[in-house]
Protein backbone atom coordinates (compact mmCIF):
# COMPACT_ATOMS: atom_id res chain seq x y z
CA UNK A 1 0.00 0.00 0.00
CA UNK A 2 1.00 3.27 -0.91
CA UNK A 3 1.38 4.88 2.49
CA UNK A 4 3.90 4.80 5.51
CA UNK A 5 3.56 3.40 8.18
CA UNK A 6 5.66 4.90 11.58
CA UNK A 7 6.16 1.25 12.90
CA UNK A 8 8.51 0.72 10.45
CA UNK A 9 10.87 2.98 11.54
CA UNK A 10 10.37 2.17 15.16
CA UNK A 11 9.07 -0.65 17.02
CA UNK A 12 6.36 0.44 19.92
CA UNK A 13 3.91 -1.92 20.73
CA UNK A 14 1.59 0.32 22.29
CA UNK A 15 1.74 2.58 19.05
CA UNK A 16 0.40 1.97 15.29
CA UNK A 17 0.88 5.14 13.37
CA UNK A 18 -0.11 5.64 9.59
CA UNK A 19 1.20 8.91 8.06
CA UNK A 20 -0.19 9.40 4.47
CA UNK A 21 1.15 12.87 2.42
CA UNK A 22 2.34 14.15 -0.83
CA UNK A 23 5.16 13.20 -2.75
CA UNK A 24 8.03 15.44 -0.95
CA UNK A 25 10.52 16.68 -3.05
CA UNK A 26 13.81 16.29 -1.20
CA UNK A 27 16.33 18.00 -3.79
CA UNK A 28 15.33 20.48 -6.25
CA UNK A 29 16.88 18.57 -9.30
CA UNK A 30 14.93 15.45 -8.85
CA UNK A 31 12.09 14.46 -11.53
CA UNK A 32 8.48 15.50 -10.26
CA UNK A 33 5.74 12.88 -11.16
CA UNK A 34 2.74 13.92 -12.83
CA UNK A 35 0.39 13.24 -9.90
CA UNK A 36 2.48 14.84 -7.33
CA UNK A 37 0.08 16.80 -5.88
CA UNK A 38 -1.81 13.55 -5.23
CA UNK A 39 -1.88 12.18 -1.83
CA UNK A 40 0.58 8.68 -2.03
CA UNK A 41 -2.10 6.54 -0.90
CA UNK A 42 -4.07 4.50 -3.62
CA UNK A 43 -7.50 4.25 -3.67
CA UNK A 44 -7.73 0.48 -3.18
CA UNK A 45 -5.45 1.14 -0.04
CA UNK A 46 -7.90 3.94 1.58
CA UNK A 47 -10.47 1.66 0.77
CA UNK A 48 -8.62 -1.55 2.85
CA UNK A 49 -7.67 0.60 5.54
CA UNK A 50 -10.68 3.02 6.19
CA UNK A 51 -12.69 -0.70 6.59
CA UNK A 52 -9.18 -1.74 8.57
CA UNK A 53 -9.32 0.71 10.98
CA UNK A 54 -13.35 1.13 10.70
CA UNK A 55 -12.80 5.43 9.83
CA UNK A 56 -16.12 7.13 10.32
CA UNK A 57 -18.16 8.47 7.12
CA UNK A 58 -17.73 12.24 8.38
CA UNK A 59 -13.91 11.75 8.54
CA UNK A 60 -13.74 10.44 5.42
CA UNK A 61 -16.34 12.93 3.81
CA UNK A 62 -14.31 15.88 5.69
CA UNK A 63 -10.61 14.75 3.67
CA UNK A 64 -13.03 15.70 0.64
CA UNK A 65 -13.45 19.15 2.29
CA UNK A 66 -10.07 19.30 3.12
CA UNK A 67 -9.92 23.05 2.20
CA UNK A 68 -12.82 24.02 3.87
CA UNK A 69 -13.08 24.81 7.42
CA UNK A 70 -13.71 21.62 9.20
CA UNK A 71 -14.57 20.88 13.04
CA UNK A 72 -13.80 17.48 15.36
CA UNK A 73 -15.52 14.75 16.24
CA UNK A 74 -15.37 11.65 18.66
CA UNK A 75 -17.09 8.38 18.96
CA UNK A 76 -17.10 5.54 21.45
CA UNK A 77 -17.58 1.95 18.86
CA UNK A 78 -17.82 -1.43 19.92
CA UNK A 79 -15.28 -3.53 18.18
CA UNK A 80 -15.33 -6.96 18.55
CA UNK A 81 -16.63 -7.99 22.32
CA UNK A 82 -15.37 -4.41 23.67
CA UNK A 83 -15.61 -0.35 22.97
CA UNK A 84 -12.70 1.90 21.48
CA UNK A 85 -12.49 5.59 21.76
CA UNK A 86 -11.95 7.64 18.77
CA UNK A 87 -11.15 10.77 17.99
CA UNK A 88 -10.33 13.31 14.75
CA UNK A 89 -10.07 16.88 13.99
CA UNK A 90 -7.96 18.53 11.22
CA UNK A 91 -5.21 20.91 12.23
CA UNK A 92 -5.03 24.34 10.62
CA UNK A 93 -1.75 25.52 9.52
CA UNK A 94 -0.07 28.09 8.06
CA UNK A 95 3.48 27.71 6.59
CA UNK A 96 6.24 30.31 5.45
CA UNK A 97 8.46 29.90 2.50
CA UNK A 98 10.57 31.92 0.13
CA UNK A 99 8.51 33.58 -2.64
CA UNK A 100 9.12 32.07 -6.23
CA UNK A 101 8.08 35.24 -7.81
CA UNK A 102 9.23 38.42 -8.66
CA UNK A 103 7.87 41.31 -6.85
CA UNK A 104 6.96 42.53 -10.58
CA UNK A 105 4.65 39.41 -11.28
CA UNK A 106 3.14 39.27 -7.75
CA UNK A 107 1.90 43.32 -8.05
CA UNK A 108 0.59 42.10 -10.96
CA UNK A 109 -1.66 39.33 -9.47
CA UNK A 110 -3.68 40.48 -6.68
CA UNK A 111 -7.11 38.05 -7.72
CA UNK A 112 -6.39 35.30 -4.67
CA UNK A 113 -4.85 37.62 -2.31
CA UNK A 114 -8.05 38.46 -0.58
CA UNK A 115 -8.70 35.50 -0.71
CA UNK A 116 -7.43 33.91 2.68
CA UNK A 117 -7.76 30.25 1.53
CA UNK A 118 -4.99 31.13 -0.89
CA UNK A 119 -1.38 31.99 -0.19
CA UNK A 120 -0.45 35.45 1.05
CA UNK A 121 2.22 37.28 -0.52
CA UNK A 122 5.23 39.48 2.12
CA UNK A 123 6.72 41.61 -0.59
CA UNK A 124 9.25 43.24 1.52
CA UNK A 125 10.20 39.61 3.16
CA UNK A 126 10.03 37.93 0.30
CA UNK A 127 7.95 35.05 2.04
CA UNK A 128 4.46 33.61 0.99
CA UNK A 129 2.02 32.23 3.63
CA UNK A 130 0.49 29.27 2.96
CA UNK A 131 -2.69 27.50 3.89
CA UNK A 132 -2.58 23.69 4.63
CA UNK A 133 -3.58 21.17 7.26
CA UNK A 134 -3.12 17.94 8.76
CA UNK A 135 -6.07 15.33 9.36
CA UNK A 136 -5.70 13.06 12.16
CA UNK A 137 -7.67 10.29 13.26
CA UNK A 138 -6.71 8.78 16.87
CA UNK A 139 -8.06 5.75 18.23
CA UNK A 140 -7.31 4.43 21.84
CA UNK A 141 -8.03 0.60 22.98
CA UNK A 142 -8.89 0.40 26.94
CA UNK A 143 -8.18 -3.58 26.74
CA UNK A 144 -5.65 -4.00 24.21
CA UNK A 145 -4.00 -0.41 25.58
CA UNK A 146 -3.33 0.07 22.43
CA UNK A 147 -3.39 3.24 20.21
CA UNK A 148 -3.92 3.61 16.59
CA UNK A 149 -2.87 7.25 14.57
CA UNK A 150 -3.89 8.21 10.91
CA UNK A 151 -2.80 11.32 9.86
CA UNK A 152 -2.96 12.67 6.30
CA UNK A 153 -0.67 15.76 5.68
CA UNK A 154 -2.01 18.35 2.67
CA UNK A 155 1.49 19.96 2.82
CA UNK A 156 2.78 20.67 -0.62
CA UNK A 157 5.60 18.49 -1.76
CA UNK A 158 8.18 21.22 -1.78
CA UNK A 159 8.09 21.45 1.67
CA UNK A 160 9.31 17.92 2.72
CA UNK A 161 11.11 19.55 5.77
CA UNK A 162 7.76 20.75 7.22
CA UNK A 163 6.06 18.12 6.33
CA UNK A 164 8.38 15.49 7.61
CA UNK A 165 9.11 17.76 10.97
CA UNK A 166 6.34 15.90 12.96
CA UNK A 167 7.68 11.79 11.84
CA UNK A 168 11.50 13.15 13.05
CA UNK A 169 10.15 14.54 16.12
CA UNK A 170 8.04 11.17 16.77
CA UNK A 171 10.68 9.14 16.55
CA UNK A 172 12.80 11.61 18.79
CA UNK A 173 9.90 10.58 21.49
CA UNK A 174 9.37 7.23 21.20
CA UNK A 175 13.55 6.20 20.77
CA UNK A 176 13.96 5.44 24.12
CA UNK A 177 10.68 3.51 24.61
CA UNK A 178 11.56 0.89 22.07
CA UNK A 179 12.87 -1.85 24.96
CA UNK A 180 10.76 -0.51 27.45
CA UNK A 181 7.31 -2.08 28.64
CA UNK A 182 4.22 -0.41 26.31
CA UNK A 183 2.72 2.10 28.39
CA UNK A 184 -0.76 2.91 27.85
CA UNK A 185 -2.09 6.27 28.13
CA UNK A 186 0.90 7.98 26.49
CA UNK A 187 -0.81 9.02 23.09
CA UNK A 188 -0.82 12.33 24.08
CA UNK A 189 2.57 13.05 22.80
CA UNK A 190 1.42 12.39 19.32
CA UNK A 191 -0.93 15.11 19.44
CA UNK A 192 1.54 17.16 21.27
CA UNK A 193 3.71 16.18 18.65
CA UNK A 194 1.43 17.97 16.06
CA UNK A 195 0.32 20.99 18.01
CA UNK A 196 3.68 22.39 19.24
CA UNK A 197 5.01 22.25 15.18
CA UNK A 198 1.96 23.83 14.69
CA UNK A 199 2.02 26.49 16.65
CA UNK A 200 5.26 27.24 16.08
CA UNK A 201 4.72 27.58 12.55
CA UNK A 202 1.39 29.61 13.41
CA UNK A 203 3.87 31.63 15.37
CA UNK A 204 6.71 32.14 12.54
CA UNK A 205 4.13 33.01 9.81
CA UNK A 206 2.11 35.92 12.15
CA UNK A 207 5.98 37.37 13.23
CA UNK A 208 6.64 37.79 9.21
CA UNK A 209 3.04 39.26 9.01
CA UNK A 210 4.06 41.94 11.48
CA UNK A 211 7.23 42.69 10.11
CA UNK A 212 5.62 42.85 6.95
CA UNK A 213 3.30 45.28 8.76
CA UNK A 214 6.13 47.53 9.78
CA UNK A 215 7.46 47.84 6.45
CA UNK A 216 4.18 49.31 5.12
CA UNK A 217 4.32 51.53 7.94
CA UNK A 218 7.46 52.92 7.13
CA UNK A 219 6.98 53.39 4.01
CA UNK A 220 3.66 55.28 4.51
CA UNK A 221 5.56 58.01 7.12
CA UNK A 222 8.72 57.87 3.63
CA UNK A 223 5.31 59.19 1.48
CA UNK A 224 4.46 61.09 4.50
CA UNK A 225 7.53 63.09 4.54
CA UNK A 226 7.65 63.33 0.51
CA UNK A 227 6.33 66.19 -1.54
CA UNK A 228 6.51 64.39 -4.86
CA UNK A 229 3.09 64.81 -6.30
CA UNK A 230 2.46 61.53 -8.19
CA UNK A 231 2.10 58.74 -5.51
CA UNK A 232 -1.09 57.49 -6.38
CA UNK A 233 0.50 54.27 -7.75
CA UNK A 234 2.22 53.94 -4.46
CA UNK A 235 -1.04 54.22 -2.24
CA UNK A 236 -3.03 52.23 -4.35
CA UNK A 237 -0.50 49.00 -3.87
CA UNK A 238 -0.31 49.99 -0.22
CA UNK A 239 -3.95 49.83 0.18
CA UNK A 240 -4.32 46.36 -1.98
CA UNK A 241 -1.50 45.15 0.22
CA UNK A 242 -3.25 46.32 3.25
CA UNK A 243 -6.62 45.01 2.94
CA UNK A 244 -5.37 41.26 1.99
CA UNK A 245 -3.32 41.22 5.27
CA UNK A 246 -6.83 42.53 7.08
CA UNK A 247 -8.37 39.23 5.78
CA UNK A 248 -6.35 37.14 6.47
CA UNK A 249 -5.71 37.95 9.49
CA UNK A 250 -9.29 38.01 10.13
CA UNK A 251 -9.46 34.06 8.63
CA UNK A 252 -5.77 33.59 10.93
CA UNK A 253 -7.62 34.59 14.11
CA UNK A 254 -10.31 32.14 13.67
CA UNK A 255 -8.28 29.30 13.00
CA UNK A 256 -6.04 29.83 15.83
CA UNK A 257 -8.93 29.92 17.99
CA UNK A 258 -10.57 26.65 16.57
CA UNK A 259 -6.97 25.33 17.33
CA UNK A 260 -7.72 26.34 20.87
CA UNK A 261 -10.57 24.73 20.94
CA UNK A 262 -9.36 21.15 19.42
CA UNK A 263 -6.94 21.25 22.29
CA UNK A 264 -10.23 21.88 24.61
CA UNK A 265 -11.85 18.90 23.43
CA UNK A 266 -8.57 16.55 23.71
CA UNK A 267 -7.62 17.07 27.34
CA UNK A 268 -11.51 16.46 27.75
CA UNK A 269 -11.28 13.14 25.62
CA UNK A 270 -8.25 12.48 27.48
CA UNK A 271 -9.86 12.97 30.78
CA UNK A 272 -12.93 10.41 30.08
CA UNK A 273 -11.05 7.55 28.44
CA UNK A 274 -8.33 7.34 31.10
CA UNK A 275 -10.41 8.04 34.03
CA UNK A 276 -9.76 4.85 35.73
CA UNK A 277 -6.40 4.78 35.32
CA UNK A 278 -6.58 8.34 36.54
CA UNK A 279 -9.12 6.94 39.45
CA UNK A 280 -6.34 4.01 40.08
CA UNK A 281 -4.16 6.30 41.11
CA UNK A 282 -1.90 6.42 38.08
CA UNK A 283 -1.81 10.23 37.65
CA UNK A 284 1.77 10.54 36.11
CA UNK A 285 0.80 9.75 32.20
CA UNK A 286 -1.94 12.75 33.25
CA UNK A 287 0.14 15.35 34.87
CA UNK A 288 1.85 15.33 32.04
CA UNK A 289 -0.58 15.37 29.91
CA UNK A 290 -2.26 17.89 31.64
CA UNK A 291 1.05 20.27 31.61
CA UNK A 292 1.31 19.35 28.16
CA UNK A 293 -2.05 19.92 26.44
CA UNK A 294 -2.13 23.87 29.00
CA UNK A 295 1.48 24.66 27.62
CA UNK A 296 0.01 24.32 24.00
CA UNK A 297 -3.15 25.99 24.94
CA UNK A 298 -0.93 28.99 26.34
CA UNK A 299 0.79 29.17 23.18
CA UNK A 300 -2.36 28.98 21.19
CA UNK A 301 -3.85 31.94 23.09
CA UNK A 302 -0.95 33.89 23.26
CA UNK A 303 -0.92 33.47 19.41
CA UNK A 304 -4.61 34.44 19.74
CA UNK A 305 -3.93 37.79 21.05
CA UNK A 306 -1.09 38.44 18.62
CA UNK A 307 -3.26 37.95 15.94
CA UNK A 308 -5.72 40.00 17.14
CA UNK A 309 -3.13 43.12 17.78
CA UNK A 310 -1.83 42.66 14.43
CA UNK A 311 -5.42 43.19 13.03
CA UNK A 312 -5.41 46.32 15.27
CA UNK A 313 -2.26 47.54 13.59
CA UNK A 314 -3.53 46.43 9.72
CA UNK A 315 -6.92 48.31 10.50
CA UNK A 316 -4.61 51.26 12.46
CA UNK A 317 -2.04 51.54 9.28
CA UNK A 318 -5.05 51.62 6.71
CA UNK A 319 -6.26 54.56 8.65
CA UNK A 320 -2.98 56.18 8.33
CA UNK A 321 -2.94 55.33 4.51
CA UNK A 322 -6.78 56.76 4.27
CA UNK A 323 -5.36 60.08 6.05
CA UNK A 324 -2.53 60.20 3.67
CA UNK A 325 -4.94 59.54 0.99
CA UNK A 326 -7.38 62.31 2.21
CA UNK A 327 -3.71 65.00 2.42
CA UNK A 328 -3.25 63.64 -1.26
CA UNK A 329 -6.76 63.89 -2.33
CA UNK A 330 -7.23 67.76 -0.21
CA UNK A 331 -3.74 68.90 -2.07
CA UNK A 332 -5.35 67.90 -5.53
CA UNK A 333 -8.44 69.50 -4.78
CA UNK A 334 -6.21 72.90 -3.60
CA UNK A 335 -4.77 72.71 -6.95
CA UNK A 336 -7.81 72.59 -8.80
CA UNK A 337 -9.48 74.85 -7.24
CA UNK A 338 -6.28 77.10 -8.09
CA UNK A 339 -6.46 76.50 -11.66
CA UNK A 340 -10.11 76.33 -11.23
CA UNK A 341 -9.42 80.35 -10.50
CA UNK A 342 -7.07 81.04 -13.11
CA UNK A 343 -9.98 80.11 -15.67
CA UNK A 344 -12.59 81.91 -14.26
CA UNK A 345 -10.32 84.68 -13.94
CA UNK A 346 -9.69 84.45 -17.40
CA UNK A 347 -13.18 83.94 -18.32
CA UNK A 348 -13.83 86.52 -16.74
CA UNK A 349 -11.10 88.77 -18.35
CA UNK A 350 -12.73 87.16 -21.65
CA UNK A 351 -16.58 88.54 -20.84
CA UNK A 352 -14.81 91.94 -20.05
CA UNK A 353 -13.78 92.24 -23.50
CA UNK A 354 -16.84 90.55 -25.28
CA UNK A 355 -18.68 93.27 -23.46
CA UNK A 356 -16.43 95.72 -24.62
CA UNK A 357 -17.02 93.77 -28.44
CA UNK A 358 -20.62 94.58 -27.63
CA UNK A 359 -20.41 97.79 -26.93
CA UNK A 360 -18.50 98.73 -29.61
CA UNK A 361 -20.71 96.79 -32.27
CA UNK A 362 -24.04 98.54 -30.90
CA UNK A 363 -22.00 102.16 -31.15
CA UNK A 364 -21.27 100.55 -34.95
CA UNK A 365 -24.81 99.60 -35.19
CA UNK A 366 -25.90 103.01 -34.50
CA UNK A 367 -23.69 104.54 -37.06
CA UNK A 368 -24.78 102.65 -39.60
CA UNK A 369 -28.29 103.40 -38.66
CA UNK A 370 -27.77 107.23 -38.98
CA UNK A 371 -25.70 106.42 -41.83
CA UNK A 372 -28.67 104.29 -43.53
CA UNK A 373 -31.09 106.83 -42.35
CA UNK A 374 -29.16 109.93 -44.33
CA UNK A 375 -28.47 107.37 -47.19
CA UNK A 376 -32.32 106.47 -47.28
CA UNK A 377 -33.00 110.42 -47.05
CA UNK A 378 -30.39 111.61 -50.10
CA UNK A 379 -32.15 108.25 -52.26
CA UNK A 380 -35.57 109.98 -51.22
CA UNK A 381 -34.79 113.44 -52.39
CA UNK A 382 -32.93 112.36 -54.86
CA UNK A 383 -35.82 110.41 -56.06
CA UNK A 384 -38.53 113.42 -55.81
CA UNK A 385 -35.90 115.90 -57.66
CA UNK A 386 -35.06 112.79 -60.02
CA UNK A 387 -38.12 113.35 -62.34
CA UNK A 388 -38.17 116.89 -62.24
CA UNK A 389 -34.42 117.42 -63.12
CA UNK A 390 -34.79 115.15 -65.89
CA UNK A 391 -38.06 116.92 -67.61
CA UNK A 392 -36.61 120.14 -67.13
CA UNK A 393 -33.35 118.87 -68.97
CA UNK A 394 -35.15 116.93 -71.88
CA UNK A 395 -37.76 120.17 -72.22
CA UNK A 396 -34.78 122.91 -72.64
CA UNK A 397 -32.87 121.05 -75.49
CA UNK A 398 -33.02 122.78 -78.73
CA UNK A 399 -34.75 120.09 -80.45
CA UNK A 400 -38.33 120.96 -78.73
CA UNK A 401 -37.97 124.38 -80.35
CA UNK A 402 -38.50 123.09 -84.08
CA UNK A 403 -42.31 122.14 -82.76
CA UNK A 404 -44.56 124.50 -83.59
CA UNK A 405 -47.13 123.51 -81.24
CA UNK A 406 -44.41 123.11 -78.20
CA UNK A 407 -42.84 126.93 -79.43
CA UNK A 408 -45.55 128.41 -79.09
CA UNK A 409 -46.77 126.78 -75.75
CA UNK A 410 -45.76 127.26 -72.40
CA UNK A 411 -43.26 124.85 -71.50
CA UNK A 412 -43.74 125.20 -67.60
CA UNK A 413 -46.73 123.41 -67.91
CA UNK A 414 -45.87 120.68 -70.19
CA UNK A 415 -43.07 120.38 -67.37
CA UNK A 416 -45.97 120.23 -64.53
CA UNK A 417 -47.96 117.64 -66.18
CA UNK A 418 -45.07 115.26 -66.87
CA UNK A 419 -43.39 115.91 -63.63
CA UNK A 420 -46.28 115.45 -61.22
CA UNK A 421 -47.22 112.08 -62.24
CA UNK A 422 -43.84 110.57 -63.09
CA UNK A 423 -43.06 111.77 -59.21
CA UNK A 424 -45.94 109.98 -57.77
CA UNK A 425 -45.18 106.90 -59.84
CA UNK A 426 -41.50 107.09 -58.82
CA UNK A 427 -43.06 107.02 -55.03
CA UNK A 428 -45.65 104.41 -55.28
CA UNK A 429 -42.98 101.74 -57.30
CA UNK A 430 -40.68 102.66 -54.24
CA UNK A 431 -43.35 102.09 -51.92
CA UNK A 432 -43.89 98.68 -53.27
CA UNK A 433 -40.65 97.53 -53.40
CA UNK A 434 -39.81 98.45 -50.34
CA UNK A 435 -43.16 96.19 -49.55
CA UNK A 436 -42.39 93.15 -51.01
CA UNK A 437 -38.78 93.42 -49.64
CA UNK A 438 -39.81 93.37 -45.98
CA UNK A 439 -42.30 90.59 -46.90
CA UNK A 440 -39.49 88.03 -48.53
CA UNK A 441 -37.35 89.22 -45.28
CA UNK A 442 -39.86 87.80 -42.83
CA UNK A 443 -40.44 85.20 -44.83
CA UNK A 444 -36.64 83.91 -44.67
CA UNK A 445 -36.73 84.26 -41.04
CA UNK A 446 -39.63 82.10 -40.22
CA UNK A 447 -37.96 79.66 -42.27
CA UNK A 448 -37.18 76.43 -39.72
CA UNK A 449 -32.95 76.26 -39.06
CA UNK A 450 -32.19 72.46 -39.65
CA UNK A 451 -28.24 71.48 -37.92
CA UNK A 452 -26.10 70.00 -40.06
């Protein structure tokens, strides 16, 4: 079967341990498989052991879910003519390593940063955070005192030093118990075994979080202390930055605490399975499980709090960056309301001397009204002397005095009677040109303006 089995390694009677993970990649220049990210366990072989080692449904169901927040569960089953004690939860974990890309590529990809189920990127550490966990399945035997691990590791392959932390520290604990008689009741360490790399790691990957959180603060008082007008860029990767740290410290805090409470639950499994031995007066394996179990808790809660005052600082250093934000923003509206000025200024320079236009074209305007008015008052007289002049001219030539009739009458009349009417006639054609010149005017204007 495709999965390892601790007793291998070591021979404890008392202790059956099944670790089941990724394929690790041990040196950098070694060929990857295809299904590497495939846990080395065969289905066949979950299959054999899951009906083995009798694994609930829920347990089962939950390594489907591994990615999803999962809680713990216990169970008391009768196998064979007795009852066991089981007991599973899945252990949240974060884990630092060095970043594999550029600073370049990772401003470029900020889709599953917010995302707290995904990876966090330190660009001034250079570190990612990364989400995994272990599932482990414990079962304890009252009459065989035996007890029975299955742990599955989602660690990614690459780190095969994290992930194989918890075996070498195993076998650490158990080396000196290989002679010695089995001792039942001392399956704690397993789970200590877990919790303390845990919350170490837990521990490594919030200290990089807050010296990641120091960085952006000194570089917001660096733009605080700058005049240089275009650090909009800046602010905007500083807030991007900012509000993926928020969440996941928000998701950090709540698995931290849900590691608090699996630790809760085990000392109280503890408690109730070995309460006769506790009862027979055997209070050693106990006390130090007891010590144990509170040390981790400490550690947990003490991680607790750190989490929670680094989400004080993230939500404290966004404020900053919204005040330096608001100084940015306030300085660009200053400036626009400068320039703002200048063009109403101008503008209003600009109506100064359209009004000036104005007046200047109405003082026009009125000249060449009182220059139409004496033109229209020459045309007038020049129209009533027009006839006149011209009878008086075509009447005194010397051809008029070879009539006899026109010799001998009085020409002053003959002028009268040609004058008088032509005159009048002169007026009324003015008169009705000037008419029908008004009309085709107002006709033009009432004509509908289509835009081109």
């Amino acid at each position: 079967m495709r999965y390892a089995s601790f007793n291998k390694d070591t021979d404890v009677p008392s202790l059956r341990l099944f670790l089941v993970h990724k394929h690790l990649v041990h040196q950098p220049s070694e060929e990857i498989p295809q299904d590497a990210n495939k846990l080395r366990i065969s289905g066949p072989s979950l299959e054999i052991l899951a009906k083995q080692l009798l694994l609930p449904a829920s347990f089962i169901f939950s390594l489907t879910r591994h990615y999803l927040p999962n809680g713990q569960g216990s169970r008391s089953i009768r196998v064979g003519d007795h009852n066991v004690f089981d007991f599973w939860y899945f252990l949240p974990i974060r884990v630092q390593v060095k970043s594999s890309v550029s600073s370049t590529t990772s401003k470029r990809n900020h889709s599953n940063q917010m995302n707290p189920f995904h990876k966090l990127h330190l660009p001034d550490l250079q570190l990612d955070i990364h989400r995994s966990c272990v599932a482990i399945f414990s079962r304890v035997d009252p009459i065989s005192r035996q007890s029975t691990f299955f742990t599955v590791d989602f660690m990614h392959g690459h780190w095969s030093r994290v992930a194989l932390e918890p075996k070498t520290r195993l076998q650490e604990v158990y080396k000196g118990q290989i002679d010695s008689e089995p001792t039942f009741g001392r399956e704690f360490r397993v789970h200590l075994v877990y919790l303390s790399s845990a919350t170490r790691w837990w521990t490594n990957a919030l200290n990089s979080v807050n010296e990641q959180l120091i960085a952006f603060e000194q570089k917001l008082q660096i733009e605080f202390d700058t005049e240089s007008g275009n650090i909009g860029p800046i602010l905007t990767e500083l807030s991007k930055a900012l509000h993926s740290v928020s969440a996941h410290l928000q998701r950090y805090l709540s698995e931290i605490q849900s590691l608090g409470g699996i630790v809760t639950d085990l000392i109280e499994d503890y408690s109730s399975i070995h309460q006769q031995d506790i009862v027979t007066g055997n209070h050693d394996d106990y006390n130090e499980a007891t010590r144990g179990y509170k040390m981790i808790l400490s550690t947990v809660e003490a991680s607790s709090r750190f989490a929670v005052e680094l989400e004080k600082k993230a939500q404290n250093t966004l404020a900053l960056l919204f005040h330096r934000i608001q100084i940015n923003s306030d300085s660009l509206l200053i400036a626009n309301g400068e320039a703002m000025q200048a063009i109403l200024k101008a503008m209003q320079e600009d109506a100064g001397l359209s009004r000036q236009m104005a007046r200047q074209s109405h003082m026009l305007a009125k000249d060449m009204k009182r220059d139409s008015v004496a033109m229209k008052t020459i045309a007038i007289v020049t129209m009533f002397f027009l006839p006149g002049a011209t009878f008086a001219a075509l009447l005194s030539m010397p051809f008029f005095d070879n009539d006899n009739w026109l010799s001998q009458a009085s020409r002053f009349w003959v002028w009268v009677a040609l004058t008088f009417p032509f005159t009048i006639a002169c007026f009324i054609f003015y008169k009705v040109w000037q008419g029908r010149a008004r009309k085709n005017s107002s006709a033009l204007e009432e004509l509908p303006e289509f835009s081109k």
